[in-house]
Each structure stands twice: as structure tokens, then as C-alpha cells.
C-alpha atoms as a PDB file:
ATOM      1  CA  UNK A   1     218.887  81.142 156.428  1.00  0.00           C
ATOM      2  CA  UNK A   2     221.467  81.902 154.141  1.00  0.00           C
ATOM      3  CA  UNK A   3     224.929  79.976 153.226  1.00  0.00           C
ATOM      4  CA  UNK A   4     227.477  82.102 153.352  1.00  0.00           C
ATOM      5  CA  UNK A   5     230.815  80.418 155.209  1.00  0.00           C
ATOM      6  CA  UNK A   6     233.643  81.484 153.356  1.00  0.00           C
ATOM      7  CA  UNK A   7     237.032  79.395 153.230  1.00  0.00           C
ATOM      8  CA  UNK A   8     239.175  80.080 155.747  1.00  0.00           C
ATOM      9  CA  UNK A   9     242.814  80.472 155.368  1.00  0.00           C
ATOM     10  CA  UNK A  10     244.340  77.937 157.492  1.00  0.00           C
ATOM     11  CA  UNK A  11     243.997  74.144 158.344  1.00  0.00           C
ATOM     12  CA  UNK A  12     243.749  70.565 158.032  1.00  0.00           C
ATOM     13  CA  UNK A  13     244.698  68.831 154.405  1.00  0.00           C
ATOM     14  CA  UNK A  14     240.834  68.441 152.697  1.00  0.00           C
ATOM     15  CA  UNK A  15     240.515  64.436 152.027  1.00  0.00           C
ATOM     16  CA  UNK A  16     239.661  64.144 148.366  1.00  0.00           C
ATOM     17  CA  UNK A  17     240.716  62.214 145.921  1.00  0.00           C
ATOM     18  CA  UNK A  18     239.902  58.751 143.921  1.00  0.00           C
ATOM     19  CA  UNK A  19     240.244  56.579 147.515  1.00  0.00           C
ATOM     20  CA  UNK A  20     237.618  59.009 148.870  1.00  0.00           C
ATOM     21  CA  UNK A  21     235.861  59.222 146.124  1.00  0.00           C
ATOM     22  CA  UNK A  22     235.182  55.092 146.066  1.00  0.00           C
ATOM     23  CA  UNK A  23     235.179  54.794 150.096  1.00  0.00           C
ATOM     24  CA  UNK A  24     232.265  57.266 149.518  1.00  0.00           C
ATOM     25  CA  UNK A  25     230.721  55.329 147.351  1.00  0.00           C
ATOM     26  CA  UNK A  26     230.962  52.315 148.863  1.00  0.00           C
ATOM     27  CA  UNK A  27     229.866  53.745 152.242  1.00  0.00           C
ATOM     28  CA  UNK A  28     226.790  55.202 150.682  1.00  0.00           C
ATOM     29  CA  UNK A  29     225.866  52.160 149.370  1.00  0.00           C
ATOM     30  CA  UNK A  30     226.284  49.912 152.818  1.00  0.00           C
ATOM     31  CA  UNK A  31     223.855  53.079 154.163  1.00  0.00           C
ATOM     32  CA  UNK A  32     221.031  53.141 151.933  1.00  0.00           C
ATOM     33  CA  UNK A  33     221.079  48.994 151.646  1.00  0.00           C
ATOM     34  CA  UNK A  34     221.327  49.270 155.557  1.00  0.00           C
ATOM     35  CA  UNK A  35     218.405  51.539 155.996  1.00  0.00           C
ATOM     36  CA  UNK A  36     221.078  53.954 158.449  1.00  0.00           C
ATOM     37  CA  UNK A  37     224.396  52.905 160.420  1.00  0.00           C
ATOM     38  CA  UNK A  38     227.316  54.150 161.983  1.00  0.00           C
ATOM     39  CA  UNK A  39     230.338  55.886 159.661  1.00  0.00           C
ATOM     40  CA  UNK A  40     233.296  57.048 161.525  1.00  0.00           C
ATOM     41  CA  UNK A  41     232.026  56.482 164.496  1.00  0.00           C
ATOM     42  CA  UNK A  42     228.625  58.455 163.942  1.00  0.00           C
ATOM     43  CA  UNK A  43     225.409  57.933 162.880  1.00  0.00           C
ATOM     44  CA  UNK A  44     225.049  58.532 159.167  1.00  0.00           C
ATOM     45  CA  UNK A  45     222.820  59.087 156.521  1.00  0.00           C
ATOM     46  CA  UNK A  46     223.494  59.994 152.781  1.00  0.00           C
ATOM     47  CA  UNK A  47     222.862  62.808 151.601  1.00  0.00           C
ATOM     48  CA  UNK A  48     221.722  63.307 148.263  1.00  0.00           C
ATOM     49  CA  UNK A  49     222.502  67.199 146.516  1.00  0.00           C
ATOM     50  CA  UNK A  50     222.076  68.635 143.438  1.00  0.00           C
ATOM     51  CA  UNK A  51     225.227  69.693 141.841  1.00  0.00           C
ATOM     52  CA  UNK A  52     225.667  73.394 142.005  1.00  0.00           C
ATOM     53  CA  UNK A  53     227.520  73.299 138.448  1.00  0.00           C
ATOM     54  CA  UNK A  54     226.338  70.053 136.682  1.00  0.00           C
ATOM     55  CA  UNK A  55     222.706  69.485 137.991  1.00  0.00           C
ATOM     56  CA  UNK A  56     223.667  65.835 138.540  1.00  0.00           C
ATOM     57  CA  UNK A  57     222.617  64.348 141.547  1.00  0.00           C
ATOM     58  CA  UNK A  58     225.560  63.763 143.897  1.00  0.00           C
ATOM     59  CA  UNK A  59     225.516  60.874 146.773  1.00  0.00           C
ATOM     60  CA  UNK A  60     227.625  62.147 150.121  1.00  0.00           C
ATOM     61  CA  UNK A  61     227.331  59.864 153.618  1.00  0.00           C
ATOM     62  CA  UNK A  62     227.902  62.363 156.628  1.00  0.00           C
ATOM     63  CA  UNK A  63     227.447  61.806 160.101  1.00  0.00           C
ATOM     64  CA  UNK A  64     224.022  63.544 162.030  1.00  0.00           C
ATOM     65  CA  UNK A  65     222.762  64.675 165.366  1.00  0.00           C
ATOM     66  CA  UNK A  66     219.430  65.087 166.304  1.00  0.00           C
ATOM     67  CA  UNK A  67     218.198  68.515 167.149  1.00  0.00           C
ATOM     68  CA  UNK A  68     216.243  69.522 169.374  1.00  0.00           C
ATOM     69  CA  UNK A  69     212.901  69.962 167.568  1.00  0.00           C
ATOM     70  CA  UNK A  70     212.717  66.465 166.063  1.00  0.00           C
ATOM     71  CA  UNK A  71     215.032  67.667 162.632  1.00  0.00           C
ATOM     72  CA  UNK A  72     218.309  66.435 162.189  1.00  0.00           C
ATOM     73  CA  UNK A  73     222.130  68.362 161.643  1.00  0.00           C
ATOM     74  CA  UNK A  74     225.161  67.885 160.126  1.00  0.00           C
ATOM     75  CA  UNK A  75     228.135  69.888 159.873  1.00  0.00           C
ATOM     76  CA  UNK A  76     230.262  71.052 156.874  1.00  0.00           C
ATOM     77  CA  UNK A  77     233.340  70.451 158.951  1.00  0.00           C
ATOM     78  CA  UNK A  78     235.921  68.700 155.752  1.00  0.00           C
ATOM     79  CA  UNK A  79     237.903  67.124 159.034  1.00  0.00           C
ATOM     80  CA  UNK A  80     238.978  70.660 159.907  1.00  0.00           C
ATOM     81  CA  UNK A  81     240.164  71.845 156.447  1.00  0.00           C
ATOM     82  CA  UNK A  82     240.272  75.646 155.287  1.00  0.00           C
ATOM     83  CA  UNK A  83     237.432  74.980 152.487  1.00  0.00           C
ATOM     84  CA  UNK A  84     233.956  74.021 152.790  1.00  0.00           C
ATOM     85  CA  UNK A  85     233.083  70.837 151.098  1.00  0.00           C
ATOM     86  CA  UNK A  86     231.903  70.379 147.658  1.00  0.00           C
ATOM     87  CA  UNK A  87     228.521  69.128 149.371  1.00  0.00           C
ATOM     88  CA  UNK A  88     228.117  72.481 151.058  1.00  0.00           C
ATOM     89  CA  UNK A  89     227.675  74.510 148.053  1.00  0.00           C
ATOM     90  CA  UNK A  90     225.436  72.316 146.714  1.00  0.00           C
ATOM     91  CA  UNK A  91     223.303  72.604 149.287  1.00  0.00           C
ATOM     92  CA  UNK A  92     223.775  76.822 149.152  1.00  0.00           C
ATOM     93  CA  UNK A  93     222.776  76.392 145.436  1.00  0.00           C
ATOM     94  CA  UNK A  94     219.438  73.926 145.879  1.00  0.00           C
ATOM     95  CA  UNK A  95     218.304  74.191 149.317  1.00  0.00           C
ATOM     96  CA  UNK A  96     215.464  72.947 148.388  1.00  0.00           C
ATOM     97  CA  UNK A  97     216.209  69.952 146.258  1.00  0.00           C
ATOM     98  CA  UNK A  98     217.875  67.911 149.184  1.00  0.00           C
ATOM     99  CA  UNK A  99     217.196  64.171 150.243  1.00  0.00           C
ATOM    100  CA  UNK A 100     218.301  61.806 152.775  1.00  0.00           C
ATOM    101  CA  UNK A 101     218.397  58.131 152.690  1.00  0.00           C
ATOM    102  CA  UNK A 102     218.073  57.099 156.369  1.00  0.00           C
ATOM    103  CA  UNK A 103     215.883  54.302 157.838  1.00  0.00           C
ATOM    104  CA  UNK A 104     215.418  52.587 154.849  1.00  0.00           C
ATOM    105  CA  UNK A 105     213.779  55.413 152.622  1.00  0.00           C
ATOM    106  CA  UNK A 106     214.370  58.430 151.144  1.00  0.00           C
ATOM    107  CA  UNK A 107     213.513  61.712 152.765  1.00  0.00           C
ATOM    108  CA  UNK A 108     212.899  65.241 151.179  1.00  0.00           C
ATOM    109  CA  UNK A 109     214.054  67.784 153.398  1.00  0.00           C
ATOM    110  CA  UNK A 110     215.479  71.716 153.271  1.00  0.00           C
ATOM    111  CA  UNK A 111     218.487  72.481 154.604  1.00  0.00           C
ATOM    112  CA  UNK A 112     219.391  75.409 156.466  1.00  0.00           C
ATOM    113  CA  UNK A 113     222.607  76.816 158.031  1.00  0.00           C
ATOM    114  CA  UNK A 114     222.236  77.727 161.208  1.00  0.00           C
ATOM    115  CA  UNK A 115     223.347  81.151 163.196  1.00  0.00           C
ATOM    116  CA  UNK A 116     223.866  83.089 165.919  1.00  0.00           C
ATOM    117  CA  UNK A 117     222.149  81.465 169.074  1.00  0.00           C
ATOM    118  CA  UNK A 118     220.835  78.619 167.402  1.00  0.00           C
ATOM    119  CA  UNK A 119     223.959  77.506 165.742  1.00  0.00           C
ATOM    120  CA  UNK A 120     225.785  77.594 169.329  1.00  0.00           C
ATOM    121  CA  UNK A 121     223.286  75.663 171.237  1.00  0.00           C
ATOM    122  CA  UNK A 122     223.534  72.878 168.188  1.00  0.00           C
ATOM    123  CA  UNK A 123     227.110  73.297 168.038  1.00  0.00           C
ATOM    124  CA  UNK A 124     227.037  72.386 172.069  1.00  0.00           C
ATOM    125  CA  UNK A 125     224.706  68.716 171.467  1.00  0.00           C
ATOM    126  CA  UNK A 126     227.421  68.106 168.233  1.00  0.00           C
ATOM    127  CA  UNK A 127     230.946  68.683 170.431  1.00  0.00           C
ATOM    128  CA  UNK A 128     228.891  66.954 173.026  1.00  0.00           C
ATOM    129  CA  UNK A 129     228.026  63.579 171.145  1.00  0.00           C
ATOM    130  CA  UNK A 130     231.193  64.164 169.140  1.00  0.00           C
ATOM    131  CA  UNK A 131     234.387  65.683 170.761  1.00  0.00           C
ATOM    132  CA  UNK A 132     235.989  65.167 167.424  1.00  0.00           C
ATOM    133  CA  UNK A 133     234.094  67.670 165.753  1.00  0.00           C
ATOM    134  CA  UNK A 134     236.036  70.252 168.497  1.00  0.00           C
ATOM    135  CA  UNK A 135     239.049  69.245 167.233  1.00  0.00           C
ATOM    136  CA  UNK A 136     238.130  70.473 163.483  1.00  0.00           C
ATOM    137  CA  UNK A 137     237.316  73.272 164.602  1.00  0.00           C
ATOM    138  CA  UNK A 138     240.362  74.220 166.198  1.00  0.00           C
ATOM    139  CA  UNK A 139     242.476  73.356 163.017  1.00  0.00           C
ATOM    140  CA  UNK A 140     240.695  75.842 160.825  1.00  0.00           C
ATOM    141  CA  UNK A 141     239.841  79.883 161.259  1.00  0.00           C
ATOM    142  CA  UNK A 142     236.748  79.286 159.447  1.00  0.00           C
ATOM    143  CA  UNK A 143     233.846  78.511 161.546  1.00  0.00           C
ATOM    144  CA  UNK A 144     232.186  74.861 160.549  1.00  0.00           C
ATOM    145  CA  UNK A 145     229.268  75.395 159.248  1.00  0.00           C
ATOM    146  CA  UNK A 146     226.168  73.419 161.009  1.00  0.00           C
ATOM    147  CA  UNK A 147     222.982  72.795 158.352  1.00  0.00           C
ATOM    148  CA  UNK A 148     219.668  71.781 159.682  1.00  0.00           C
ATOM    149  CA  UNK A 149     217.827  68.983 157.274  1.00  0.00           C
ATOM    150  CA  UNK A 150     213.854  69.636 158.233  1.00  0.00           C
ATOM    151  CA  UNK A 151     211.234  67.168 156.178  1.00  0.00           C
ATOM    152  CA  UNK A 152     209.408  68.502 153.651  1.00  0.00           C
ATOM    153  CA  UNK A 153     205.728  67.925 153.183  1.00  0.00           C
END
């Protein structure tokens, strides 16, 4: 499935910053030494990209929802802002150089964006589990991206 959600042109402020930058940190840290947890209210992972520009491994904790066949999703949602975040193109760049730290070890998986029929029933189980993710969506005219992370052999 291909990535191709463009930036909208309307929405919330995208968090970024040095304060992000270190709450990220710090969150991905409590994670991985937690083996899982809740962040924001959901339950989280971190997911580890490859940088689309500098090839360094980047560290990102995001909140996931189990699908229906056993994988898991997130969504590229940047709290309802007009761009996609950074973590998003990484993933359209290196699909297939993902990981997750969850349950107290790391996880190879490929990440997909969902479409069509498929993205909608997801999209259903996320607003679901997470009203707030409804909310987003109504702040931006770009539609939130949902990725599936399936397990590699």
C-alpha cells in the first residue's frame, strides 16, 4: 500500500519543538524500560524509523489499536494538524526497516497505510477506543492517515 497523504491546508498548531522533543524522549524511554504502557491515555509503543533524509534511526512513542487480524495500527494524526508527522515519511521512505518496542522486546514489522474499506472499518475500532482521534480529524481537511505495523518473519 502506498503513502501518499498530502498536507492539508487547514488545522490544529503541529506540537514540535525542544519540550516535545525531550517529553518524547523521556516517554520512549519509560516505554521500552516498561516493556509497553499507557501515553496520553492510550496504549503505546515506540516506534523506531529510519530517517527519510539522515538514515539515523529515530525513536517516536505513539499510541496503537489492535486490528482485527492480530496486527496492530496507529495513526499519523499530529493532534489534528495540517502536516503529516515527521514519523510518517519515514515510514513512506523505509517501510520495511520499521521496529516496535512493545512488551519488553523489539519487534520488526512493515508498515502499511491503509485505504478504502479497510482504512474505514479501522478508522471505526480507533474513534471507537479513542473519541479523541474524531476530534483531529475534524480540525484538519487532510484525512489522518491510519498505518498497519504487521511482524516480520
Amino acid at each position: 500500500m502506498s503513502f501518499d497523504t498530502r498536507a492539508g491546508t487547514r488545522g490544529a498548531r503541529q506540537p514540535k519543538g525542544r519540550l516535545l522533543r525531550w517529553l518524547n524522549t523521556l516517554m520512549a524511554r519509560r516505554i521500552r524500560r516498561r516493556g509497553g504502557g499507557k501515553f496520553m491515555g492510550f496504549d503505546a509503543l515506540v516506534l523506531r524509523t529510519v530517517g527519510r533524509k539522515s538514515g539515523a534511526e529515530r525513536m517516536t512513542p505513539v499510541g496503537w489499536f489492535p486490528a482485527a487480524d492480530g496486527s496492530r495500527l496507529i495513526v499519523a494524526s499530529a493532534a489534528g494538524a495540517p502536516g503529516n508527522p515527521a514519523w510518517y515519511y519515514n515510514l513512506a521512505a523505509h517501510p520495511d526497516q520499521v521496529r516496535i518496542d512493545l512488551d519488553g522486546r523489539t519487534i520488526a514489522v512493515r508498515a502499511e497505510q491503509l485505504h478504502g474499506a479497510e482504512r474505514a472499518e479501522a478508522w471505526e475500532r480507533i474513534v471507537e477506543a479513542a473519541p479523541r482521534f474524531a476530534e483531529y480529524q475534524v480540525k484538519t481537511d487532510r484525512e489522518l492517515p491510519v498505518i498497519r505495523l504487521v511482524e516480520r518473519p
